[in-house]
Structures are given as C-alpha cells and as structure tokens.
PDB file of N, CA and C in Angstrom:
ATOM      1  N   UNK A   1       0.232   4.959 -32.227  1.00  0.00           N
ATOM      2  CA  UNK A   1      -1.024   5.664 -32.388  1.00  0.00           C
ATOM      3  C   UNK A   1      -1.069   6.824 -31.400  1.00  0.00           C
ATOM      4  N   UNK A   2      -1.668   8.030 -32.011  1.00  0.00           N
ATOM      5  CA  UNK A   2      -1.341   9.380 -31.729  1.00  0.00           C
ATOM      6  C   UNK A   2      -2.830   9.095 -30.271  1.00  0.00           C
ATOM      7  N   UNK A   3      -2.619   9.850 -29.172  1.00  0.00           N
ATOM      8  CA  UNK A   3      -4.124   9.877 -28.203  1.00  0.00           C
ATOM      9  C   UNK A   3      -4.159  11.741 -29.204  1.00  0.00           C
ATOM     10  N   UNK A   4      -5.783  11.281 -29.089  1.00  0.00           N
ATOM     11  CA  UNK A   4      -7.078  12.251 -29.784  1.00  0.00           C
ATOM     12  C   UNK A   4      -6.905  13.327 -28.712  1.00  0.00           C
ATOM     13  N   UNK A   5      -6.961  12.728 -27.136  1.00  0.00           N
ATOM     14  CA  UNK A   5      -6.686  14.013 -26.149  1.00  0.00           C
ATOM     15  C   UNK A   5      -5.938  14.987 -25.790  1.00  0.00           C
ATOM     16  N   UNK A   6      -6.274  16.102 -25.441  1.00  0.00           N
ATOM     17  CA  UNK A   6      -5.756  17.263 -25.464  1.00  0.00           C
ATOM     18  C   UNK A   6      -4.643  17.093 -24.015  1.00  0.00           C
ATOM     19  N   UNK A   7      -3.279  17.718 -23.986  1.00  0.00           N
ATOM     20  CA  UNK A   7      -2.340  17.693 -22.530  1.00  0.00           C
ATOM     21  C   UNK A   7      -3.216  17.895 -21.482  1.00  0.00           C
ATOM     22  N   UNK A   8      -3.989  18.633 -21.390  1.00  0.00           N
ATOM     23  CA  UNK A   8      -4.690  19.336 -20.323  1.00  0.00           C
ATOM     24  C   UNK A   8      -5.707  18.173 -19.870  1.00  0.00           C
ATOM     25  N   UNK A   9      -6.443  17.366 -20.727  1.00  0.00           N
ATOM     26  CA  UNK A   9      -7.415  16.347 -20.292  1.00  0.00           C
ATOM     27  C   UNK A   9      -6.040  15.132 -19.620  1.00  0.00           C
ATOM     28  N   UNK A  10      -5.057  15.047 -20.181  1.00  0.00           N
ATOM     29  CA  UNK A  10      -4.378  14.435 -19.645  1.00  0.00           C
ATOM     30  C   UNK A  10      -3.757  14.256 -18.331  1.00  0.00           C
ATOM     31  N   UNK A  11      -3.517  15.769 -18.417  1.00  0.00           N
ATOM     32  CA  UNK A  11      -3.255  16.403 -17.037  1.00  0.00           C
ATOM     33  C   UNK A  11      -4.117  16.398 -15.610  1.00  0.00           C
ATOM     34  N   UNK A  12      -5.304  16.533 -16.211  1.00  0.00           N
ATOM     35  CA  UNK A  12      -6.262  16.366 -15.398  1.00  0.00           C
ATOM     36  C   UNK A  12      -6.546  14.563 -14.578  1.00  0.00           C
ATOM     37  N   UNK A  13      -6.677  13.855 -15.840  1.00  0.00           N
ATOM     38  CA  UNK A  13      -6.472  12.343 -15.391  1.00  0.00           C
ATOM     39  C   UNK A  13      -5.561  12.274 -14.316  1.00  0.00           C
ATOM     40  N   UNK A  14      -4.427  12.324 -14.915  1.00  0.00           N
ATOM     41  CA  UNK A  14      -3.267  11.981 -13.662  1.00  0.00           C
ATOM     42  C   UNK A  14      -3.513  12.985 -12.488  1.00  0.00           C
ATOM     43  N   UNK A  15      -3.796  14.281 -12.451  1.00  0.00           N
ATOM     44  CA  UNK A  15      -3.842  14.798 -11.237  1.00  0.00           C
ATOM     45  C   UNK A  15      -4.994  13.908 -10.537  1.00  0.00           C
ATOM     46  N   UNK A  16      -5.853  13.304 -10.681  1.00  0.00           N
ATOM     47  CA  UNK A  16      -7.241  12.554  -9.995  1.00  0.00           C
ATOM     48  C   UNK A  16      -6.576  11.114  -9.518  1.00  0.00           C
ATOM     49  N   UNK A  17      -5.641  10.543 -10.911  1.00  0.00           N
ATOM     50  CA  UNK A  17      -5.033   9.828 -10.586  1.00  0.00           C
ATOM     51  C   UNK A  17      -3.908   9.407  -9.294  1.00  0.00           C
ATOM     52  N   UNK A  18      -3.112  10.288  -9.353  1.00  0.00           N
ATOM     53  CA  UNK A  18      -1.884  10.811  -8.405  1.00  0.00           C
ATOM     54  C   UNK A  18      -2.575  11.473  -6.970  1.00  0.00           C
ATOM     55  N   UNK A  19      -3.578  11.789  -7.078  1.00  0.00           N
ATOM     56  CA  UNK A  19      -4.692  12.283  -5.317  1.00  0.00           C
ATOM     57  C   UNK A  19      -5.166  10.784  -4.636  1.00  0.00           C
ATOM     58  N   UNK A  20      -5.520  10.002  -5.872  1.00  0.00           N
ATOM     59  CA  UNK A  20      -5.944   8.819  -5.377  1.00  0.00           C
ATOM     60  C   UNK A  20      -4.740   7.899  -5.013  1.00  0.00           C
ATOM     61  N   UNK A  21      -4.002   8.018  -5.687  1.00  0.00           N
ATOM     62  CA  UNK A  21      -2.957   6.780  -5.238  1.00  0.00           C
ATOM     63  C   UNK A  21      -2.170   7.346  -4.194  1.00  0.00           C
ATOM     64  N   UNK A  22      -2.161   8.892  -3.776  1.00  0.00           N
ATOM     65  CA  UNK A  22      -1.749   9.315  -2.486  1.00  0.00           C
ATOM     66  C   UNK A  22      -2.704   8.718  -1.534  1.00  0.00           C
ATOM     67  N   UNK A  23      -3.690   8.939  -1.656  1.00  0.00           N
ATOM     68  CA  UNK A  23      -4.559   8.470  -0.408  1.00  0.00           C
ATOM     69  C   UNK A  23      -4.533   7.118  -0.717  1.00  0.00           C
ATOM     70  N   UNK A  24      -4.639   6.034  -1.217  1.00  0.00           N
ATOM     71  CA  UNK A  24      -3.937   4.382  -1.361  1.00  0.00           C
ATOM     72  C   UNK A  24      -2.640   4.111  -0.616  1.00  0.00           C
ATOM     73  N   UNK A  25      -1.929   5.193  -0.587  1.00  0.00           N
ATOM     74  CA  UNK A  25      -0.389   5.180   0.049  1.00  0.00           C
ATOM     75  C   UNK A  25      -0.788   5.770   1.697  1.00  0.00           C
ATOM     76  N   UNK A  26      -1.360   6.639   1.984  1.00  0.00           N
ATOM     77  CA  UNK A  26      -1.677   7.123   3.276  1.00  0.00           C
ATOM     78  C   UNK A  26      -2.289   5.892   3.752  1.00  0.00           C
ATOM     79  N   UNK A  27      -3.528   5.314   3.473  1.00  0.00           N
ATOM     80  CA  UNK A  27      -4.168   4.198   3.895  1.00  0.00           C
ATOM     81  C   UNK A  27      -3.249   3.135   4.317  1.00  0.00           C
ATOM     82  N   UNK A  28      -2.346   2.943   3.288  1.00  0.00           N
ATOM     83  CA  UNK A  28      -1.468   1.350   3.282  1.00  0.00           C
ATOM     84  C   UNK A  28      -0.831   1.287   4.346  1.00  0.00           C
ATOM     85  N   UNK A  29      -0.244   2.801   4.504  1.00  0.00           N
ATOM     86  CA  UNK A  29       0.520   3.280   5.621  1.00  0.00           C
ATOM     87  C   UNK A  29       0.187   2.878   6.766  1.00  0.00           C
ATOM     88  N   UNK A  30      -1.045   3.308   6.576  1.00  0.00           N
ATOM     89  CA  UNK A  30      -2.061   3.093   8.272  1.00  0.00           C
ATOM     90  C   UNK A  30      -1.755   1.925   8.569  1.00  0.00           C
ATOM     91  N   UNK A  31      -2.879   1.030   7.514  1.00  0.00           N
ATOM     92  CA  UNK A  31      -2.850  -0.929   7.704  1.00  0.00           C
ATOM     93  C   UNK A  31      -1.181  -1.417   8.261  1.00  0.00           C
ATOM     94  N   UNK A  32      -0.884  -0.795   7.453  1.00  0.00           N
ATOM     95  CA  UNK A  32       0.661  -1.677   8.129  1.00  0.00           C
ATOM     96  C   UNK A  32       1.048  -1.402   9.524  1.00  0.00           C
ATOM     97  N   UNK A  33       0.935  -0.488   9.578  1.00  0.00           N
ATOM     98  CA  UNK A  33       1.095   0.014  11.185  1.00  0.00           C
ATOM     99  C   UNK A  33       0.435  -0.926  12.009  1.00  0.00           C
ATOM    100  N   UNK A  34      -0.804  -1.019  11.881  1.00  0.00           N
ATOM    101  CA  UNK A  34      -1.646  -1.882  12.559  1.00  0.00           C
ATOM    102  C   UNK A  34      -1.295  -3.430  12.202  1.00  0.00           C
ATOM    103  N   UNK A  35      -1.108  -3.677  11.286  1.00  0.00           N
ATOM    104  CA  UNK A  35      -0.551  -4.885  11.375  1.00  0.00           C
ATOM    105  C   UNK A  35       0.839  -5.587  11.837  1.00  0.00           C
ATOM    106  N   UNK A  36       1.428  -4.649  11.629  1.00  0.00           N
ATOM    107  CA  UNK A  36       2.811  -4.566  12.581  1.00  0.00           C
ATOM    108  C   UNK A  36       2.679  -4.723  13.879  1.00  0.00           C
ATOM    109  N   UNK A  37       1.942  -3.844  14.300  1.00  0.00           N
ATOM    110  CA  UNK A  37       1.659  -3.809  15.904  1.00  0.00           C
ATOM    111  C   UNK A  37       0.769  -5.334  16.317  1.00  0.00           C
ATOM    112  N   UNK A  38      -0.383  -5.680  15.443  1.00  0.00           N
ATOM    113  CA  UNK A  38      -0.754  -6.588  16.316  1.00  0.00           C
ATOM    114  C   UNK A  38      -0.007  -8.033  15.602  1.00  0.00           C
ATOM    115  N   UNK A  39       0.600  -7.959  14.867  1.00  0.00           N
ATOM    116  CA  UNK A  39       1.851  -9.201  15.165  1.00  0.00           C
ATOM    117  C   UNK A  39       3.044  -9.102  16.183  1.00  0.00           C
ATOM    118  N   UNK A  40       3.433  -7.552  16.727  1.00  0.00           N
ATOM    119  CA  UNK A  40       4.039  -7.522  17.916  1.00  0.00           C
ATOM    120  C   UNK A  40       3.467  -7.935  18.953  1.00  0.00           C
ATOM    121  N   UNK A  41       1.872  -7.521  19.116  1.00  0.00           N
ATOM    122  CA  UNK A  41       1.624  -7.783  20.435  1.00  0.00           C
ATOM    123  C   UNK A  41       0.970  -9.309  20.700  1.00  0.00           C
ATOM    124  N   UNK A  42       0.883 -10.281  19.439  1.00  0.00           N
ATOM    125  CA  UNK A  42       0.633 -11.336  19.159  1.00  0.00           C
ATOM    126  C   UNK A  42       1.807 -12.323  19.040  1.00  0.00           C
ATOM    127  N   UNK A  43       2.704 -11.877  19.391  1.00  0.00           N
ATOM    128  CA  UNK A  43       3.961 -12.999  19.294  1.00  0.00           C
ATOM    129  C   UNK A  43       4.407 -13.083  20.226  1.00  0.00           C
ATOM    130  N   UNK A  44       4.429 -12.753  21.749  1.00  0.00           N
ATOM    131  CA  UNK A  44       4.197 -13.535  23.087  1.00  0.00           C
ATOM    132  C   UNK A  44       3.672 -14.712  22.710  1.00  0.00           C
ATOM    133  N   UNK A  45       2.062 -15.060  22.007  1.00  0.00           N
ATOM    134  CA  UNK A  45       1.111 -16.242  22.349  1.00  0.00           C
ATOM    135  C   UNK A  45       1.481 -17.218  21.090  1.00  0.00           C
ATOM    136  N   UNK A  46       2.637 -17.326  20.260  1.00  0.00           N
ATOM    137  CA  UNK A  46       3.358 -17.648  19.789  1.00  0.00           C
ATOM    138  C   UNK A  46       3.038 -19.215  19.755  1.00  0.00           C
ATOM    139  N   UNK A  47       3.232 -19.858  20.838  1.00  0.00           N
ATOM    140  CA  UNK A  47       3.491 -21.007  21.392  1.00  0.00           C
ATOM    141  C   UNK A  47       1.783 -21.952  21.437  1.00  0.00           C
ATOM    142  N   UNK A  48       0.938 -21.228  21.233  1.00  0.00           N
ATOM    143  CA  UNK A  48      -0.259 -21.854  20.758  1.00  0.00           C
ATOM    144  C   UNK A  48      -0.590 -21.859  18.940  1.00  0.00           C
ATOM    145  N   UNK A  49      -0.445 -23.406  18.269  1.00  0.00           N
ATOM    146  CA  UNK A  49      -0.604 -23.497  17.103  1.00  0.00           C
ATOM    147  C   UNK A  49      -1.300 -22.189  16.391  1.00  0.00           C
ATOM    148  N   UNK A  50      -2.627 -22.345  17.020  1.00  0.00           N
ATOM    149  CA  UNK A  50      -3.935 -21.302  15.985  1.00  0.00           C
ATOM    150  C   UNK A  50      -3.172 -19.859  16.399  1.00  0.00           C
ATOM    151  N   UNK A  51      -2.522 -19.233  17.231  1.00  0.00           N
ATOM    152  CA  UNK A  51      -1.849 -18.426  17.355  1.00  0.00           C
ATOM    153  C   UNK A  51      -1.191 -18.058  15.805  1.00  0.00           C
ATOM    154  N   UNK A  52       0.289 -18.773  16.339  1.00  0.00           N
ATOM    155  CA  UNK A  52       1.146 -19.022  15.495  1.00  0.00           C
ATOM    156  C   UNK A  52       0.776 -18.835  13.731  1.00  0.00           C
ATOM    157  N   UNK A  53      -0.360 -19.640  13.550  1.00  0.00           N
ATOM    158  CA  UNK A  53      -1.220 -19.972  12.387  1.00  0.00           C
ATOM    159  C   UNK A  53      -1.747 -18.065  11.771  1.00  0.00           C
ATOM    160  N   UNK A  54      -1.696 -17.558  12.637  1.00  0.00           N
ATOM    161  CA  UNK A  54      -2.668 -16.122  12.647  1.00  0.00           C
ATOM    162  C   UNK A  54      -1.757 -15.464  12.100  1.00  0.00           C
ATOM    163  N   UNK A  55      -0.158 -15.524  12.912  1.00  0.00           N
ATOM    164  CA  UNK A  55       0.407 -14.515  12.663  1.00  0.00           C
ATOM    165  C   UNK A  55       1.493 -14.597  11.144  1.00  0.00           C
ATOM    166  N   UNK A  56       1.700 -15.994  11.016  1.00  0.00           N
ATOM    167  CA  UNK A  56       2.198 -16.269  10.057  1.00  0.00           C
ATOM    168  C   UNK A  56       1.244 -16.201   8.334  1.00  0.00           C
ATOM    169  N   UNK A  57      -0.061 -15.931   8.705  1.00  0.00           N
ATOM    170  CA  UNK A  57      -0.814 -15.455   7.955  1.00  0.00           C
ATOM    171  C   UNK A  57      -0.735 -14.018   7.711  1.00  0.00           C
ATOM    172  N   UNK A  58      -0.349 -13.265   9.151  1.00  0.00           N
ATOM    173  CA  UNK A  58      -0.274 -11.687   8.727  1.00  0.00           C
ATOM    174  C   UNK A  58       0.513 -11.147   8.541  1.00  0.00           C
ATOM    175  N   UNK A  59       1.538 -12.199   8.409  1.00  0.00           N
ATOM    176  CA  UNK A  59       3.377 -11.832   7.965  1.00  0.00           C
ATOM    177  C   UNK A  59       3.614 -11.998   6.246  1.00  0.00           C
ATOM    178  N   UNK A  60       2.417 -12.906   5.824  1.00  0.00           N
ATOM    179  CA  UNK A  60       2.211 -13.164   4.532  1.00  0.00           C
ATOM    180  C   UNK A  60       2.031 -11.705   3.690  1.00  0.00           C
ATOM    181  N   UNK A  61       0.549 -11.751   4.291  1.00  0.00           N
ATOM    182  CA  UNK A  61      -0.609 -10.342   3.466  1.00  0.00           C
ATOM    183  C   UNK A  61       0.113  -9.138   3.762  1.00  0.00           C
ATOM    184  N   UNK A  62       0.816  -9.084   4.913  1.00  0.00           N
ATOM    185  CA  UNK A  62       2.053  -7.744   5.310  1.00  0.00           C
ATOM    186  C   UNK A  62       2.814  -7.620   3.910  1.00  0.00           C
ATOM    187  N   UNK A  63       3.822  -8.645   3.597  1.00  0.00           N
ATOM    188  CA  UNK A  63       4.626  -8.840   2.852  1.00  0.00           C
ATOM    189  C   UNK A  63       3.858  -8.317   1.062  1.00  0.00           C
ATOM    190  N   UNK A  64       2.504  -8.472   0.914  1.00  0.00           N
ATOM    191  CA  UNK A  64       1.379  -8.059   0.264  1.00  0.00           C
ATOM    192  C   UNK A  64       1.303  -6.573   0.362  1.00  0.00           C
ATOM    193  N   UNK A  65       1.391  -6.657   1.080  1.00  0.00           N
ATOM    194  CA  UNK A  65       0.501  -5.301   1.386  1.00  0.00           C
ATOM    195  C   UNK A  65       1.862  -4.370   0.941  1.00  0.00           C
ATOM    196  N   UNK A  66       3.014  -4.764   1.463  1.00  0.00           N
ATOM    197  CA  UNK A  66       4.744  -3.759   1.254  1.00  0.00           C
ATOM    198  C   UNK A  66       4.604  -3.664   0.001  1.00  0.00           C
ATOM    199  N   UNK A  67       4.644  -4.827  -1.106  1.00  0.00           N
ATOM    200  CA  UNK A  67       4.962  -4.822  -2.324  1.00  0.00           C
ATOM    201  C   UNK A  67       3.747  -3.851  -2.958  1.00  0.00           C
ATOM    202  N   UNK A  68       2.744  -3.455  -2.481  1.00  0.00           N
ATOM    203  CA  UNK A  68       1.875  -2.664  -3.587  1.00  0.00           C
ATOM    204  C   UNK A  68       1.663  -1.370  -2.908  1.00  0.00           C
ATOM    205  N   UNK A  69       2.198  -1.171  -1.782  1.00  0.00           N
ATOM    206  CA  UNK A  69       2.880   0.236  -0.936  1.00  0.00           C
ATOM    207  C   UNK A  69       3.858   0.559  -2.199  1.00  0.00           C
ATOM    208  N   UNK A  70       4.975   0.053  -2.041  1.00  0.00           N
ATOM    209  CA  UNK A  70       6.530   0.515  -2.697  1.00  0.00           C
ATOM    210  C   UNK A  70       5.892   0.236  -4.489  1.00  0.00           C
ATOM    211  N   UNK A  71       4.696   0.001  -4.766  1.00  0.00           N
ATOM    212  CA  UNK A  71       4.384   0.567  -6.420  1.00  0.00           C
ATOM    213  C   UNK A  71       3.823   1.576  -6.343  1.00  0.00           C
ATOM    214  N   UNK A  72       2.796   1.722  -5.283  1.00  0.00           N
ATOM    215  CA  UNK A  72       2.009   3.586  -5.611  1.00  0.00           C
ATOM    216  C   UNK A  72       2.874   3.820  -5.693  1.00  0.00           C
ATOM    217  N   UNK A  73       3.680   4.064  -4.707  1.00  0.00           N
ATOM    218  CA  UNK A  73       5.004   5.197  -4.023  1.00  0.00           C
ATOM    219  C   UNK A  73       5.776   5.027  -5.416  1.00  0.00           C
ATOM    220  N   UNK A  74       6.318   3.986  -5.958  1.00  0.00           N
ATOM    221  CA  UNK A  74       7.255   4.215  -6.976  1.00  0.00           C
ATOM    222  C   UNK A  74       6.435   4.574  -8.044  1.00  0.00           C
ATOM    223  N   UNK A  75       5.388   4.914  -8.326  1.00  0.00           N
ATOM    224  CA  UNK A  75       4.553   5.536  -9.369  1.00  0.00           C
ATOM    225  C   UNK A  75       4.403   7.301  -9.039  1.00  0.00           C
ATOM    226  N   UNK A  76       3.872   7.302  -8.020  1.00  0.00           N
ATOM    227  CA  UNK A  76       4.018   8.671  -7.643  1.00  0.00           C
ATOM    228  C   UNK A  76       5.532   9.299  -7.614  1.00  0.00           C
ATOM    229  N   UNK A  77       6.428   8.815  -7.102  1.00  0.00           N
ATOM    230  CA  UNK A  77       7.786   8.971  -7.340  1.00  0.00           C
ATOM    231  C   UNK A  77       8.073   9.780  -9.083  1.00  0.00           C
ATOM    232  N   UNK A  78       7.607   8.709 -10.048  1.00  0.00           N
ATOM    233  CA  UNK A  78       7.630   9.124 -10.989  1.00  0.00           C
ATOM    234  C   UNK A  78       6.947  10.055 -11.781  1.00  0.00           C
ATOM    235  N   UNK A  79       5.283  10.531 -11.083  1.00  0.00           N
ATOM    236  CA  UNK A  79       4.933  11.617 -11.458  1.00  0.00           C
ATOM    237  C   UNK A  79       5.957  13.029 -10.829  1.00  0.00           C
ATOM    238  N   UNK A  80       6.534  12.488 -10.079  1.00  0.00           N
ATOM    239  CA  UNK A  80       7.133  14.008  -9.236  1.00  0.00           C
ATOM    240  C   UNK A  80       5.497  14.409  -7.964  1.00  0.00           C
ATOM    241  N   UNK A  81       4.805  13.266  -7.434  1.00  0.00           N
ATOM    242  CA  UNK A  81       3.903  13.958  -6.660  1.00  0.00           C
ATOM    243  C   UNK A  81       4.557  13.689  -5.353  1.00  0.00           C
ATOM    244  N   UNK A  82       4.695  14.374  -4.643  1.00  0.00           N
ATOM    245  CA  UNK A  82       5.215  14.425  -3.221  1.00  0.00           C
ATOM    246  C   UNK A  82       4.403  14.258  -2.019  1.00  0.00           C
TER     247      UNK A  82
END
C-alpha cells in the first residue's frame, strides 16, 4: 500500500524525528557517564551487601541503557544524521 503523503511531509517527519533521537543519544550519553562514574566511585564500598546490591543494580539498567544508546545511534546511522 502506496502512503497518500507527499516526500516532503515525509521529509519533514524524519527531520523532527532524527533532532529528537539526537537529543535521546546526547542525553543517554550524559546518564551513562554518570552512571559509570558513580559505580566507580561506589565499588570501594563493595564489601557492604546493600552496597554491592546498588551497584549490581546499576550494572543491570547500564547494560539497558547501552542497548537503546547503540539503536538511536544505529538508526540515525542509517538516516545519514551525524
């Protein structure tokens, strides 16, 4: 089935599209940073369970957070947005 819309309305979508999932990718960027860092500076205290419990929780949602980083990015990749 043929879309009714014109290239240009199309064009337009994805450009709104491709601004937003840049800034989704700038953001993710950020979070990880920060979460990186405070599982570095949280794994000295390691050796206390609820510690331990914290960080192995933020090694999880990290691992979360990579996998839907590396889809914007491989979506934008494929528009050609840089």
């Amino acid at each position: 089935m043929e879309s009714v819309m014109p290239d240009n309305v199309h064009s337009i979508k994805n450009f709104k599209d491709s601004k937003k999932l840049k800034l989704y990718v700038e953001h993710l960027t950020v979070i990880l940073r920060v979460v990186n860092l405070s599982i570095k500076g949280l794994d000295h205290f390691q050796i206390y369970l609820p510690v331990h419990a914290i960080i192995t929780t933020m090694k999880e949602q990290k691992t979360i957070l990579d996998a839907h980083l590396n889809k914007y990015k491989a979506i934008l990749h494929e528009r050609g947005v840089k």
